[in-house]
N, C-alpha and C. Protein backbone atom coordinates (compact mmCIF):
# COMPACT_ATOMS: atom_id res chain seq x y z
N UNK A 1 82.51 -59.45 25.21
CA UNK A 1 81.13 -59.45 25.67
C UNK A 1 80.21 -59.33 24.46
N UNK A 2 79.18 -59.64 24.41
CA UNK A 2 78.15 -59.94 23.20
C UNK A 2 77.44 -58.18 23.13
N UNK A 3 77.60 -58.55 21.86
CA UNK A 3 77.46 -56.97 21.75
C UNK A 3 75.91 -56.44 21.97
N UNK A 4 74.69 -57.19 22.22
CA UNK A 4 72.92 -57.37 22.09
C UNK A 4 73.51 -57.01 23.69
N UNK A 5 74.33 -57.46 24.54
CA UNK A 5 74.55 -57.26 25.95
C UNK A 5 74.78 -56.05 26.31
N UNK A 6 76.01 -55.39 25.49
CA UNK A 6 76.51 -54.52 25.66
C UNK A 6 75.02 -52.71 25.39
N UNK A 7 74.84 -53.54 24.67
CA UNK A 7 73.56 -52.29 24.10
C UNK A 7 72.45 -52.57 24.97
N UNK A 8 72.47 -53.59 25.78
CA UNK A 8 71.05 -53.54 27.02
C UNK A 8 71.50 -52.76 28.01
N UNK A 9 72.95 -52.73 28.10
CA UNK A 9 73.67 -51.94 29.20
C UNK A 9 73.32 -50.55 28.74
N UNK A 10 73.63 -50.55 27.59
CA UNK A 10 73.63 -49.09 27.57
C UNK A 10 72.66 -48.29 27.64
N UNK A 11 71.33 -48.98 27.29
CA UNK A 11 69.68 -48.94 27.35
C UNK A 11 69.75 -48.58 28.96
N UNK A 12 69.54 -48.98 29.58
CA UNK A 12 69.67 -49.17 31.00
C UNK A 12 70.09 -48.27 31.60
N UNK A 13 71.68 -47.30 30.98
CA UNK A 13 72.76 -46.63 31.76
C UNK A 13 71.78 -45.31 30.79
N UNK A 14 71.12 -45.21 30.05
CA UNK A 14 70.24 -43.99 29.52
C UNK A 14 69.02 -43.70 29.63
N UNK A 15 68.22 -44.88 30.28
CA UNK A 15 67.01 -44.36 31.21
C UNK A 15 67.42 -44.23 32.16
N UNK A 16 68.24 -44.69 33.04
CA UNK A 16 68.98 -44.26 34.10
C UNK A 16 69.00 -42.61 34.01
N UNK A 17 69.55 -42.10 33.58
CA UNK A 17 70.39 -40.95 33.70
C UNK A 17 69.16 -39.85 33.14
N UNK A 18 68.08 -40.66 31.73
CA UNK A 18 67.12 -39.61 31.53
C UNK A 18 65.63 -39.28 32.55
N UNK A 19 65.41 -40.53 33.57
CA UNK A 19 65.44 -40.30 34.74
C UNK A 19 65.76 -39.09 35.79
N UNK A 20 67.18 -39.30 36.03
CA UNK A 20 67.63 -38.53 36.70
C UNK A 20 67.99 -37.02 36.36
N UNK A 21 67.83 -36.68 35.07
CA UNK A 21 67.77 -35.40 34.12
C UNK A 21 66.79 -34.68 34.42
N UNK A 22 65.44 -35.45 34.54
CA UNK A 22 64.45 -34.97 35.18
C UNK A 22 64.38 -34.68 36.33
N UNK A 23 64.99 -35.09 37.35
CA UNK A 23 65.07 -34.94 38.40
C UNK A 23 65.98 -34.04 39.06
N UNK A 24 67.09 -33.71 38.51
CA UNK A 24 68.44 -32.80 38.22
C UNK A 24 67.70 -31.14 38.49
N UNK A 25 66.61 -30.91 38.15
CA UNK A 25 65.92 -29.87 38.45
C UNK A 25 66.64 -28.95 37.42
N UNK A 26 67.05 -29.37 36.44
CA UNK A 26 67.54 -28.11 35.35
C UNK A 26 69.39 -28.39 35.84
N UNK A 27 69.98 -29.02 36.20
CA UNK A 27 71.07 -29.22 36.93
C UNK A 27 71.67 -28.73 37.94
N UNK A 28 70.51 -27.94 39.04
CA UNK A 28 70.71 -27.63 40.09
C UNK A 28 70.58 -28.53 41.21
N UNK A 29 69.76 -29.77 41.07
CA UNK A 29 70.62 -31.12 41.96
C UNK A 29 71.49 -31.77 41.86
N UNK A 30 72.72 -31.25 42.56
CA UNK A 30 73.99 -32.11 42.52
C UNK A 30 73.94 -33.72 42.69
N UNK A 31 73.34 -34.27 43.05
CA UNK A 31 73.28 -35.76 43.26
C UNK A 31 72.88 -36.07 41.78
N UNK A 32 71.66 -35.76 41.68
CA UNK A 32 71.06 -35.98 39.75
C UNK A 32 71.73 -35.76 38.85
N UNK A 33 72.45 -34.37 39.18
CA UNK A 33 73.29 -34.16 37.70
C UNK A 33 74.48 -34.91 37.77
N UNK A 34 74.71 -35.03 38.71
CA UNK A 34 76.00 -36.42 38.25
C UNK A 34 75.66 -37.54 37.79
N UNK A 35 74.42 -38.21 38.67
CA UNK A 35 74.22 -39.34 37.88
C UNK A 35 73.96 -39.20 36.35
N UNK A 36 73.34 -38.31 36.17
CA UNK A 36 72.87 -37.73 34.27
C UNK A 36 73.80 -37.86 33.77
N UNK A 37 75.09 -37.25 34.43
CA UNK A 37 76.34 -36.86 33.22
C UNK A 37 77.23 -38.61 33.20
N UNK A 38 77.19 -39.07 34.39
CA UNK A 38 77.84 -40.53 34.31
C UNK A 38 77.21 -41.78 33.76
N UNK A 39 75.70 -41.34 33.53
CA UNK A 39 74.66 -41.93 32.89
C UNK A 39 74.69 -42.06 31.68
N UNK A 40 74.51 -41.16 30.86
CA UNK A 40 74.75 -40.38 29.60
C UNK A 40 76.01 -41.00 29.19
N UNK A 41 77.02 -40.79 29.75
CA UNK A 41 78.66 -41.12 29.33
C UNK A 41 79.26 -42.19 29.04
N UNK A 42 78.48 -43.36 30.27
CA UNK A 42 78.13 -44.75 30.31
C UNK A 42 77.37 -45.45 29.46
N UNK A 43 76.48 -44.95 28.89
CA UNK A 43 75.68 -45.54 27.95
C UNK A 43 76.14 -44.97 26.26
N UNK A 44 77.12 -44.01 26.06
CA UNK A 44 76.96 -43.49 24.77
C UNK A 44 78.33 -44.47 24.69
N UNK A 45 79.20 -44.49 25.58
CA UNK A 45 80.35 -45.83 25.70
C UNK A 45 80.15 -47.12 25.34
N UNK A 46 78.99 -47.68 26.19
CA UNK A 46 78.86 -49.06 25.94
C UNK A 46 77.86 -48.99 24.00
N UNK A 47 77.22 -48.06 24.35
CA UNK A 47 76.92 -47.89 22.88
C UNK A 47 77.81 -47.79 21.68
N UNK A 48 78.59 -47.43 22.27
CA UNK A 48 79.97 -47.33 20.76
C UNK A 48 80.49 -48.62 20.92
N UNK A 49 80.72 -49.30 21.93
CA UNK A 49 81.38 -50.54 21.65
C UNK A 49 80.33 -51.51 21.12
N UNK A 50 79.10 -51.57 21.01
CA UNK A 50 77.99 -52.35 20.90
C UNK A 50 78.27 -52.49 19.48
N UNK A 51 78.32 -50.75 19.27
CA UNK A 51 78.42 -50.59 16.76
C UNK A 51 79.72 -51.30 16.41
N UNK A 52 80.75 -51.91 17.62
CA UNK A 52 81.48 -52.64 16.43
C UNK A 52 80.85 -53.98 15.80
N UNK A 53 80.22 -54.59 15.99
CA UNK A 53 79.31 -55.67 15.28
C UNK A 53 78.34 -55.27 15.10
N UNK A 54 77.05 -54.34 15.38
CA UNK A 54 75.54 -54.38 15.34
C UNK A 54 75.56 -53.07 14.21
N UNK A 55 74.85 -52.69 13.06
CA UNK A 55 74.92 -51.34 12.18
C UNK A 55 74.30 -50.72 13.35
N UNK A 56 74.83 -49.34 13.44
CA UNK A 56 74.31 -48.45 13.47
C UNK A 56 72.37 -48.39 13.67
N UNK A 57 72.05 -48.37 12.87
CA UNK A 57 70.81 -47.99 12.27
C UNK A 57 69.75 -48.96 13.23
N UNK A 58 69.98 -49.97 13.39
CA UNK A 58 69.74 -51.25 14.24
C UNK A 58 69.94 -51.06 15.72
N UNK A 59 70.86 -50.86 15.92
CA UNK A 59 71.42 -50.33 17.35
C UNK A 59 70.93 -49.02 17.63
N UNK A 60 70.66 -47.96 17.12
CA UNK A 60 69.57 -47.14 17.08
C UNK A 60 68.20 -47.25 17.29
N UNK A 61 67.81 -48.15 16.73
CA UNK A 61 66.36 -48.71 16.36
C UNK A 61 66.11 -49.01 17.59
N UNK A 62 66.79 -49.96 17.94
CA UNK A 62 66.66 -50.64 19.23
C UNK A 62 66.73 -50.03 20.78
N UNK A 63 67.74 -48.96 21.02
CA UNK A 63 68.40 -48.13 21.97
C UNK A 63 67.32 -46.99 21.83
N UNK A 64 66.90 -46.55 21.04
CA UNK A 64 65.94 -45.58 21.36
C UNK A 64 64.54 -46.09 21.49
N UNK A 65 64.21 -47.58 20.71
CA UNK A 65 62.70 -47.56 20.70
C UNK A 65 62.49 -48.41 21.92
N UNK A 66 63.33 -49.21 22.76
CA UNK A 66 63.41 -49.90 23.85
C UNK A 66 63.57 -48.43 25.26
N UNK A 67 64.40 -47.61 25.28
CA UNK A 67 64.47 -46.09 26.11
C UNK A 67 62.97 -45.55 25.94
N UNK A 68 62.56 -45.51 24.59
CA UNK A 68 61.44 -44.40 25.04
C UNK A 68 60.62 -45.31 26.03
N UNK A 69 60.31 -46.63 25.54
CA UNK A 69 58.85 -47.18 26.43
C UNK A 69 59.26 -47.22 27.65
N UNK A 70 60.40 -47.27 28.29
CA UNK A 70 61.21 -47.73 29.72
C UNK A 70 61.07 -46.27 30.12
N UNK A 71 61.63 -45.72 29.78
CA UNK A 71 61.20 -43.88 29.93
C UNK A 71 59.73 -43.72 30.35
N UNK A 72 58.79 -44.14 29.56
CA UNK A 72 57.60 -43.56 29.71
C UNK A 72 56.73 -44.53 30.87
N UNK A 73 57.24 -45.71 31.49
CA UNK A 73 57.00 -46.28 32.57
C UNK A 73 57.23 -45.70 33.10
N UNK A 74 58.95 -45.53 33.51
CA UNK A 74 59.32 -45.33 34.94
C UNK A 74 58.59 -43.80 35.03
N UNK A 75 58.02 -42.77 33.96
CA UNK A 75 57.36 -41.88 34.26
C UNK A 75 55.98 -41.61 34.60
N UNK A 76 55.53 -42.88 34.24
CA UNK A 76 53.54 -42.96 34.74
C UNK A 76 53.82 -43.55 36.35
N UNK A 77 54.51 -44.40 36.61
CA UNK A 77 54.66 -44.75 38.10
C UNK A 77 55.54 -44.46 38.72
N UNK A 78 56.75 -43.25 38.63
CA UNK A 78 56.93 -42.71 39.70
C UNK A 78 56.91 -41.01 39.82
N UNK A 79 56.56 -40.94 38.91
CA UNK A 79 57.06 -39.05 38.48
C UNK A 79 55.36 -38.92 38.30
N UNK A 80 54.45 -39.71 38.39
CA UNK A 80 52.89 -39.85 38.43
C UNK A 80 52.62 -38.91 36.77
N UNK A 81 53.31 -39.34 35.67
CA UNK A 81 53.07 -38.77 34.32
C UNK A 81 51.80 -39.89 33.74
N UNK A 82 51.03 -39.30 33.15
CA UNK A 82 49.51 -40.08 32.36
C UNK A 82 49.98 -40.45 30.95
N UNK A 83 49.70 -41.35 30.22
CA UNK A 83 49.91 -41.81 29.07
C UNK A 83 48.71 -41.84 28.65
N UNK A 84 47.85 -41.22 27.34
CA UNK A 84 46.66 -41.86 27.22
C UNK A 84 46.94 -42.67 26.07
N UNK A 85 45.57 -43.33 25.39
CA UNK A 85 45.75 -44.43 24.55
C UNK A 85 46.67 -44.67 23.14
N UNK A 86 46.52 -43.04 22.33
CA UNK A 86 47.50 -42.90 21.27
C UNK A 86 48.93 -43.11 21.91
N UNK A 87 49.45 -42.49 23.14
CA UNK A 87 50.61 -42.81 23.50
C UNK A 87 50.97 -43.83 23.32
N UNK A 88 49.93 -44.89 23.88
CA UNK A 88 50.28 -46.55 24.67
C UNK A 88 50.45 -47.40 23.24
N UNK A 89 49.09 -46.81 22.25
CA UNK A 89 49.64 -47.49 20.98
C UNK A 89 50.77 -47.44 20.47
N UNK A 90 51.02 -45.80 20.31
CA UNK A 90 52.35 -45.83 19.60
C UNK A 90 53.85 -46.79 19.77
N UNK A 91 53.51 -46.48 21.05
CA UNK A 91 54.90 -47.19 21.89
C UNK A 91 54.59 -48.76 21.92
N UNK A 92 53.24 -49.32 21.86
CA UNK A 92 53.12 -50.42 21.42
C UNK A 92 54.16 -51.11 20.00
N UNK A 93 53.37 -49.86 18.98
CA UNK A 93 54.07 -50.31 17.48
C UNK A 93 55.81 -50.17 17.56
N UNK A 94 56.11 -49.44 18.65
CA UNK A 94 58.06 -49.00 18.82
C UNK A 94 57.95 -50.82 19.09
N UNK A 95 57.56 -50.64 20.28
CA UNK A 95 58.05 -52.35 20.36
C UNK A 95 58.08 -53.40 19.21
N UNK A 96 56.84 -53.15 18.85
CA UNK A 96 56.33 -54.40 17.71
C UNK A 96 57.99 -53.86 16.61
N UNK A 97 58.05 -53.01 16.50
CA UNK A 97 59.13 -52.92 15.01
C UNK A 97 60.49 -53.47 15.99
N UNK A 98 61.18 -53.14 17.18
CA UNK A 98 61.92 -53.36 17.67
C UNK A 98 62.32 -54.68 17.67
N UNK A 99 61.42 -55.47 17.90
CA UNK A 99 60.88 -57.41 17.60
C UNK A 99 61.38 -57.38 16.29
N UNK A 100 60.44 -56.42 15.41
CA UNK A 100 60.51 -57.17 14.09
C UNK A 100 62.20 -57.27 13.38
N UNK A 101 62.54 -56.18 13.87
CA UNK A 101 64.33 -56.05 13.43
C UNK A 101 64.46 -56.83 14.07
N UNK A 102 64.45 -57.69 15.14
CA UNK A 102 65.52 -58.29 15.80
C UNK A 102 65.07 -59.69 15.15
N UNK A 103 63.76 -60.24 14.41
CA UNK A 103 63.71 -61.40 14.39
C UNK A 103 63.78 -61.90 13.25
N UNK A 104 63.43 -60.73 12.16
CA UNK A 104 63.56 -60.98 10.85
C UNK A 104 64.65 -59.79 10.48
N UNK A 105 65.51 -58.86 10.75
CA UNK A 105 66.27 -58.39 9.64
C UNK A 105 67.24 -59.28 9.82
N UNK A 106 67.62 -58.78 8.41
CA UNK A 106 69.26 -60.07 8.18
C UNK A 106 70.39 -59.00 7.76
N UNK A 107 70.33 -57.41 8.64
CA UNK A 107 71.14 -57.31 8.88
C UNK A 107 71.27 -56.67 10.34
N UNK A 108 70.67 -57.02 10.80
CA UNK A 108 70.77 -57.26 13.01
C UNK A 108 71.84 -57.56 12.98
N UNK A 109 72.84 -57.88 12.74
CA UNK A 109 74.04 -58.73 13.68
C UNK A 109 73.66 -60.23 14.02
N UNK A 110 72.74 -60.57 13.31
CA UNK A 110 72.47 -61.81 14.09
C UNK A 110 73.09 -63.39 13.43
């Protein structure tokens, strides 16, 4: 499987779960804290198989600066959390660098 695949999965299987962390109530909801812990487990997995082709550092770059902004959605529209404008920039520029590794470094995996 392509390893840019494998690390969207894992993106995915860790807002998932940081989601549901929040929701876990400190890990006194049994439904949440499982999903957290199979969340978490699932994504640090597909993440290790992702670093056999992609560095590290890249796959990092990407897995966290793609999580936080997905994070901070699914938290303004359903957990009703406010972002004001420094937020929205910042996470603007996560993206913009996230692009920029993927389109110009030459050592992406690409």
């Amino acid at each position: 499987m392509n390893s840019y695949l494998l690390l969207f999965f894992a993106i995915i299987c860790e807002v998932i779960a940081t989601s549901s962390l929040k929701l876990s109530d400190g890990f006194t909801n049994l439904i949440y804290s499982i999903i957290t812990i199979v969340g978490y487990s699932s994504s640090f997995y597909l993440l290790s198989l992702a670093l056999k082709t992609i560095p590290v550092g890249i796959a990092y770059a990407i897995w966290s600066g793609i999580g936080i902004v997905l994070i901070s959605l699914i938290a303004w529209i359903f957990l009703k959390q406010t972002l004001d404008f420094a937020a929205l920039v910042g996470m603007g520029f996560i993206m913009f660098g996230v692009v920029i590794i993927n389109l110009f470094s030459k050592v992406s995996g690409h």
